[in-house]
C-alpha atoms as a PDB file:
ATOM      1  CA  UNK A   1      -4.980  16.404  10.377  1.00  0.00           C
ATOM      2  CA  UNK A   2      -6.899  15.393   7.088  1.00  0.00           C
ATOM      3  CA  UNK A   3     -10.539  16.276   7.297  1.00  0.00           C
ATOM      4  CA  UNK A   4     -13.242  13.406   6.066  1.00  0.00           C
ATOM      5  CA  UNK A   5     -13.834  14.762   2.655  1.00  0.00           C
ATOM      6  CA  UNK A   6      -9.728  14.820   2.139  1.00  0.00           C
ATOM      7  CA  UNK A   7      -9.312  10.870   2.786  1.00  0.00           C
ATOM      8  CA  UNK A   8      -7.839   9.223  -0.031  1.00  0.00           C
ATOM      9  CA  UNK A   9      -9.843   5.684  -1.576  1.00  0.00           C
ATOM     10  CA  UNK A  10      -7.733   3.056  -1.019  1.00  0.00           C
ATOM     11  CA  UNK A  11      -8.496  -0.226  -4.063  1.00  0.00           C
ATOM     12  CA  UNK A  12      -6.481  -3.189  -4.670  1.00  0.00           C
ATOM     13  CA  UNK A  13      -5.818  -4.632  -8.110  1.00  0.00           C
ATOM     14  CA  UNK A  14      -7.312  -8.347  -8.140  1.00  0.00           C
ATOM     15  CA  UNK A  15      -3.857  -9.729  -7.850  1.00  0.00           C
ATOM     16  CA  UNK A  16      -3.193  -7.352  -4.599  1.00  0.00           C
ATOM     17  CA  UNK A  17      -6.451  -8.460  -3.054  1.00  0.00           C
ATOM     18  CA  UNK A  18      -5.461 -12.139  -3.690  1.00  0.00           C
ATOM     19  CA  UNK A  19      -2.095 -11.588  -2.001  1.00  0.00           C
ATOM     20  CA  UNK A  20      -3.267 -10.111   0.681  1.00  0.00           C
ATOM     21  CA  UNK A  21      -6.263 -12.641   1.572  1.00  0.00           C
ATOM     22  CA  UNK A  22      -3.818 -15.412   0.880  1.00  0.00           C
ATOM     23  CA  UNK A  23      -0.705 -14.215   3.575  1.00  0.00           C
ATOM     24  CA  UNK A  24      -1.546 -15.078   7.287  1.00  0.00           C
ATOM     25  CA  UNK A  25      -4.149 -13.760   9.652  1.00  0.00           C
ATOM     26  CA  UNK A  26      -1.216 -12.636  11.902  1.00  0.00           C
ATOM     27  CA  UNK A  27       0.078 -10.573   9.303  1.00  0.00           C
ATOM     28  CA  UNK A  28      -2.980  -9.263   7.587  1.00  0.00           C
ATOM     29  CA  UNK A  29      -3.638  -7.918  11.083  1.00  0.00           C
ATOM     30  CA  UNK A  30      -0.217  -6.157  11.051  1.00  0.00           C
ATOM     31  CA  UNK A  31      -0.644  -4.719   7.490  1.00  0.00           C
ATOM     32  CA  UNK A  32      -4.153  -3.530   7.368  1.00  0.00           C
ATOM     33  CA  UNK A  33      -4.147  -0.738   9.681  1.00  0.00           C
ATOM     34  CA  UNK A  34      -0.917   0.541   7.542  1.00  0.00           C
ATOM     35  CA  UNK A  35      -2.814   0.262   4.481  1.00  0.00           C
ATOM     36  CA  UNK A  36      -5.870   1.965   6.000  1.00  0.00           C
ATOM     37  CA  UNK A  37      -3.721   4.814   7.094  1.00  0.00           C
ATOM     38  CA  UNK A  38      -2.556   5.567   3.449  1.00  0.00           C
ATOM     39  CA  UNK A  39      -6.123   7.001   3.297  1.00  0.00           C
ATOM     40  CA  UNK A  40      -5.263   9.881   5.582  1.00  0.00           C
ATOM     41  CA  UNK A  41      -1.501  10.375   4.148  1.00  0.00           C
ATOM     42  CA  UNK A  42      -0.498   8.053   1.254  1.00  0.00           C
ATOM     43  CA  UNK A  43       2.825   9.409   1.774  1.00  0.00           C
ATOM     44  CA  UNK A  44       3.631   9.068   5.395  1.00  0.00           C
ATOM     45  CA  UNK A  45       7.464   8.661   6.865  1.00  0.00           C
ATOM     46  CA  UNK A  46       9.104   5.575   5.348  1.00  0.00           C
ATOM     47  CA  UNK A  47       7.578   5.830   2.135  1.00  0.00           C
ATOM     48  CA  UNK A  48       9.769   5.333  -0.614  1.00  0.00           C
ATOM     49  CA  UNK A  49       9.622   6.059  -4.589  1.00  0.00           C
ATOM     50  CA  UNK A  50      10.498   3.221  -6.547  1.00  0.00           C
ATOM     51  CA  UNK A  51      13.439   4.468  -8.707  1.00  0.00           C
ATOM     52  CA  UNK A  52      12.663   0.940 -11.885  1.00  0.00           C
ATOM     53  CA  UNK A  53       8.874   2.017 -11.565  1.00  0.00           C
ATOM     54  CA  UNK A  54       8.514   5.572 -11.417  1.00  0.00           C
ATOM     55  CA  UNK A  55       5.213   5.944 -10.446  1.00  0.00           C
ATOM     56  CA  UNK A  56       5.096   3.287  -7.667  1.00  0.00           C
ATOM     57  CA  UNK A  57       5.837   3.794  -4.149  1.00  0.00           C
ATOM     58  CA  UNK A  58       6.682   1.482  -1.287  1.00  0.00           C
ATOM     59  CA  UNK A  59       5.867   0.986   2.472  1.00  0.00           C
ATOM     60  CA  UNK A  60       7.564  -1.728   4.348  1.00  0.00           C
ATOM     61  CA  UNK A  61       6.729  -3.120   7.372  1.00  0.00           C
ATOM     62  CA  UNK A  62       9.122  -5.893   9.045  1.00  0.00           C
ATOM     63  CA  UNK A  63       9.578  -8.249   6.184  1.00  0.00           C
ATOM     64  CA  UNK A  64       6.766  -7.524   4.201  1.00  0.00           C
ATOM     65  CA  UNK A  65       6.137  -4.666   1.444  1.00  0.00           C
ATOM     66  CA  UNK A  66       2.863  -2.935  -0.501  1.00  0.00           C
ATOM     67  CA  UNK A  67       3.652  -1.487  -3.887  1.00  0.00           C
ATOM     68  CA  UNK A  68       1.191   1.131  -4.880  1.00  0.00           C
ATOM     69  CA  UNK A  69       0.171   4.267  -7.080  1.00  0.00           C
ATOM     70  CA  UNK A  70      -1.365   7.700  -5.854  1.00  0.00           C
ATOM     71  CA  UNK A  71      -3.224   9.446  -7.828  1.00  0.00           C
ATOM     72  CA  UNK A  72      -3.776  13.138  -6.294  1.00  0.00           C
ATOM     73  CA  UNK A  73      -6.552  14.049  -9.216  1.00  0.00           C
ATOM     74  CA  UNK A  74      -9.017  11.202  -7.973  1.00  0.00           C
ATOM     75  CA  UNK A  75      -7.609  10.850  -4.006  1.00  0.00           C
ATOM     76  CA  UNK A  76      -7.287   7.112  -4.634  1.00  0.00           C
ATOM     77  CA  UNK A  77      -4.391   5.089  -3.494  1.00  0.00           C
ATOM     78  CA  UNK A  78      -4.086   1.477  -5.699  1.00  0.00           C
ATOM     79  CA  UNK A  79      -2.381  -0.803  -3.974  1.00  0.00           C
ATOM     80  CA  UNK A  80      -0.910  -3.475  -6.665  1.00  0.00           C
ATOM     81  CA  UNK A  81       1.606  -5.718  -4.803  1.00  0.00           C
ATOM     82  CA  UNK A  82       1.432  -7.121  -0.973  1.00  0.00           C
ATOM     83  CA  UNK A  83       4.029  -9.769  -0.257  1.00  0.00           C
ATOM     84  CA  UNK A  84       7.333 -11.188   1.415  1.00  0.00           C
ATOM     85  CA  UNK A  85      10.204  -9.137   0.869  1.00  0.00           C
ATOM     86  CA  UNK A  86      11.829 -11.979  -0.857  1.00  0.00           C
ATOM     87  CA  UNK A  87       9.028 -12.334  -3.488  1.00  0.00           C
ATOM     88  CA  UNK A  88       7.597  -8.290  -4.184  1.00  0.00           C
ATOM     89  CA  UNK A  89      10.003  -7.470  -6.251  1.00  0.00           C
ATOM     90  CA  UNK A  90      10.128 -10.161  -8.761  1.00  0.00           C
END
């Protein structure tokens, strides 16, 4: 268990943020407590490294993915892509 002054920040890029405001309320419900809980582990079961993009990693949930960076210097977690499946990746 991560103690409070071991929590990772989590930020968005401004495209991120606008991705994730624009999908459904339904499904910002579903995501946000997965993105929240990148703050205690940013690299929790089901996390993959993305083999084009090196430094990315991905968490999926149902039909939906978030693309982000850790950076273990800072404790942040940037999350820079939040879509469909069908879309992320483009």
């Amino acid at each position: 268990m991560n103690e409070k002054g071991n929590e990772y920040k989590i930020e968005f890029v401004s495209s991120a943020a606008k991705e994730f405001r624009n999908l459904s309320l339904a499904v910002r419900q579903h995501l946000e407590p997965i993105i929240n809980k990148l703050s205690l582990n940013p690299r929790p079961f089901g996390v993959k490294k993305l083999e084009a993009k090196f430094e990315f990693f991905r968490i999926r949930s149902g039909a939906y993915r978030i693309i982000f960076k850790i950076n273990d210097t800072d404790r942040k977690v940037l999350i820079t892509r939040i879509g469909h499946r069908k879309d992320i990746y483009k």
